[in-house]
Protein backbone atom coordinates (compact mmCIF):
# COMPACT_ATOMS: atom_id res chain seq x y z
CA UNK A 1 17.16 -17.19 -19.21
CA UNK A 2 20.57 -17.72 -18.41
CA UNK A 3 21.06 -14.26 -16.73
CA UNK A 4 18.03 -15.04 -14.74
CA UNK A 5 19.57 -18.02 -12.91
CA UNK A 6 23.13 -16.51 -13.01
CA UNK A 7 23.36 -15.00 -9.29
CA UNK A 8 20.25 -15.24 -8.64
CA UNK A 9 20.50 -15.49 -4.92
CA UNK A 10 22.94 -12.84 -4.63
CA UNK A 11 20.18 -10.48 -6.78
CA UNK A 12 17.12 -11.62 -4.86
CA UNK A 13 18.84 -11.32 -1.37
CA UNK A 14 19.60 -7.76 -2.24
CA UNK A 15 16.59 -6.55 -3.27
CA UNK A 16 15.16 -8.17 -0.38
CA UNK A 17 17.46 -6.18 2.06
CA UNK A 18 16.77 -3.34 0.66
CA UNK A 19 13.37 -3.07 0.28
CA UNK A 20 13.13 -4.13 4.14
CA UNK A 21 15.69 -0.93 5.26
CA UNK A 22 13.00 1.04 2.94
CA UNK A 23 10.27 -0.44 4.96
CA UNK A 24 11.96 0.24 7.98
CA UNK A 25 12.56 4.23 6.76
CA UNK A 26 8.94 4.39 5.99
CA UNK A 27 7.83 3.48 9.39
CA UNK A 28 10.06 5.13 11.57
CA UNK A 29 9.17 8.20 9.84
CA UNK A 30 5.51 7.82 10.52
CA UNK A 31 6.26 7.58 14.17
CA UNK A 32 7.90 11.09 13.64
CA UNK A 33 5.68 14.16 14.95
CA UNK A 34 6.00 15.95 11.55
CA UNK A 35 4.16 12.78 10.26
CA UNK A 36 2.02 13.28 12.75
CA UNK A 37 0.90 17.14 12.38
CA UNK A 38 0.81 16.54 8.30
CA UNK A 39 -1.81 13.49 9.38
CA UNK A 40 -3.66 15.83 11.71
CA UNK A 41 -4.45 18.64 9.32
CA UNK A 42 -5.29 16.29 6.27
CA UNK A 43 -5.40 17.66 2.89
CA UNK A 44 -8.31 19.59 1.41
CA UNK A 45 -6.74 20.15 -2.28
CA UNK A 46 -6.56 23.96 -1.18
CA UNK A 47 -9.79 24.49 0.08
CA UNK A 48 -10.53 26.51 2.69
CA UNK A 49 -11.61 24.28 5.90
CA UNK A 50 -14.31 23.39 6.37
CA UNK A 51 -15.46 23.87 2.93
CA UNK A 52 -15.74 21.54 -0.47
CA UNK A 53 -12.69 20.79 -1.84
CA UNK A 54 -12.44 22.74 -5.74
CA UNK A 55 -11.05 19.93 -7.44
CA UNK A 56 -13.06 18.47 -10.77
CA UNK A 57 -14.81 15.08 -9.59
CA UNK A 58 -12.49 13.19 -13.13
CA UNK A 59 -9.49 14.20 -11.24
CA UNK A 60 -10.22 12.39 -8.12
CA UNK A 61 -10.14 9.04 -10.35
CA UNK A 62 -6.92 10.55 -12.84
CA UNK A 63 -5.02 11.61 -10.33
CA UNK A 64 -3.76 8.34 -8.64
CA UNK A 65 -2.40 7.10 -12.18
CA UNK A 66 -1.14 10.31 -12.57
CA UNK A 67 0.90 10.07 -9.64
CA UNK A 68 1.80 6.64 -10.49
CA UNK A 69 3.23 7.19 -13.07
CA UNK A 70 5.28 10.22 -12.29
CA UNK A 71 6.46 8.49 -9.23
CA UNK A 72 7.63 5.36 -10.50
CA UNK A 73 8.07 5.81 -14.29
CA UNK A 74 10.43 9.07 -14.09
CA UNK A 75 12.84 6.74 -12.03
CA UNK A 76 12.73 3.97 -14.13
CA UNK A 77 13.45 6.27 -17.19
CA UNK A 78 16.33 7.82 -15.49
CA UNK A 79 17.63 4.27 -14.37
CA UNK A 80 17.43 2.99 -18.11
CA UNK A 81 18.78 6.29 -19.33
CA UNK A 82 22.15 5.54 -17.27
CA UNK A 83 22.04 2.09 -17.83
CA UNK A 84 22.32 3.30 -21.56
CA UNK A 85 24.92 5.93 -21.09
CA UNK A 86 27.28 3.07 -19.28
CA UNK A 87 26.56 0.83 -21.97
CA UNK A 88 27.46 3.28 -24.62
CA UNK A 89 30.87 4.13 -22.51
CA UNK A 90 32.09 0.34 -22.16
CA UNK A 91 31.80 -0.35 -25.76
CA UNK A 92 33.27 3.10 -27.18
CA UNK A 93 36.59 2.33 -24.53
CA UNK A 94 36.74 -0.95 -25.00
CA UNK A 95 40.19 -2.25 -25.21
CA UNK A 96 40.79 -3.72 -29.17
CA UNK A 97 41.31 -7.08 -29.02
């Protein structure tokens, strides 16, 4: 608990910057015309237009958690991963005391 209240203004104002500049990103790269052209065409799952798409009717409900957690569990893997590696390399250099 006391990590959670140490800097916590600091922390939260962070986050909350950057998440906004991510916002920002998102929607100045919708106004782009390669947003634009990729919303035009759509996605049909490589059908051919105008026909069905060949995609099994499970996968239409898998597929979001799929993507879920590829998208944001491979990062936070990575990022815990590191956060390991760093803590490993602090306490093996550590200065004696």
């Amino acid at each position: 608990m006391k990590h959670l209240q140490q800097n916590w203004k600091t922390r939260t104002s962070l986050v909350l910057i950057v998440s906004v500049l991510i916002g920002l990103l998102l929607v100045t790269l919708e106004l782009t015309d390669w947003a634009a052209q990729i919303n035009q065409q759509g996605y049909s799952h490589g059908a051919p237009e105008g026909e069905q798409p060949n995609i099994p009717s499970f996968l239409i409900y898998i597929l979001p958690f799929l993507k879920e957690l590829i998208l944001i569990g491979v990062p936070m893997f990575l990022t815990l991963g590191i956060a390991k590696l760093i803590g490993l390399t602090k306490r093996r250099f550590k200065a004696p005391r």
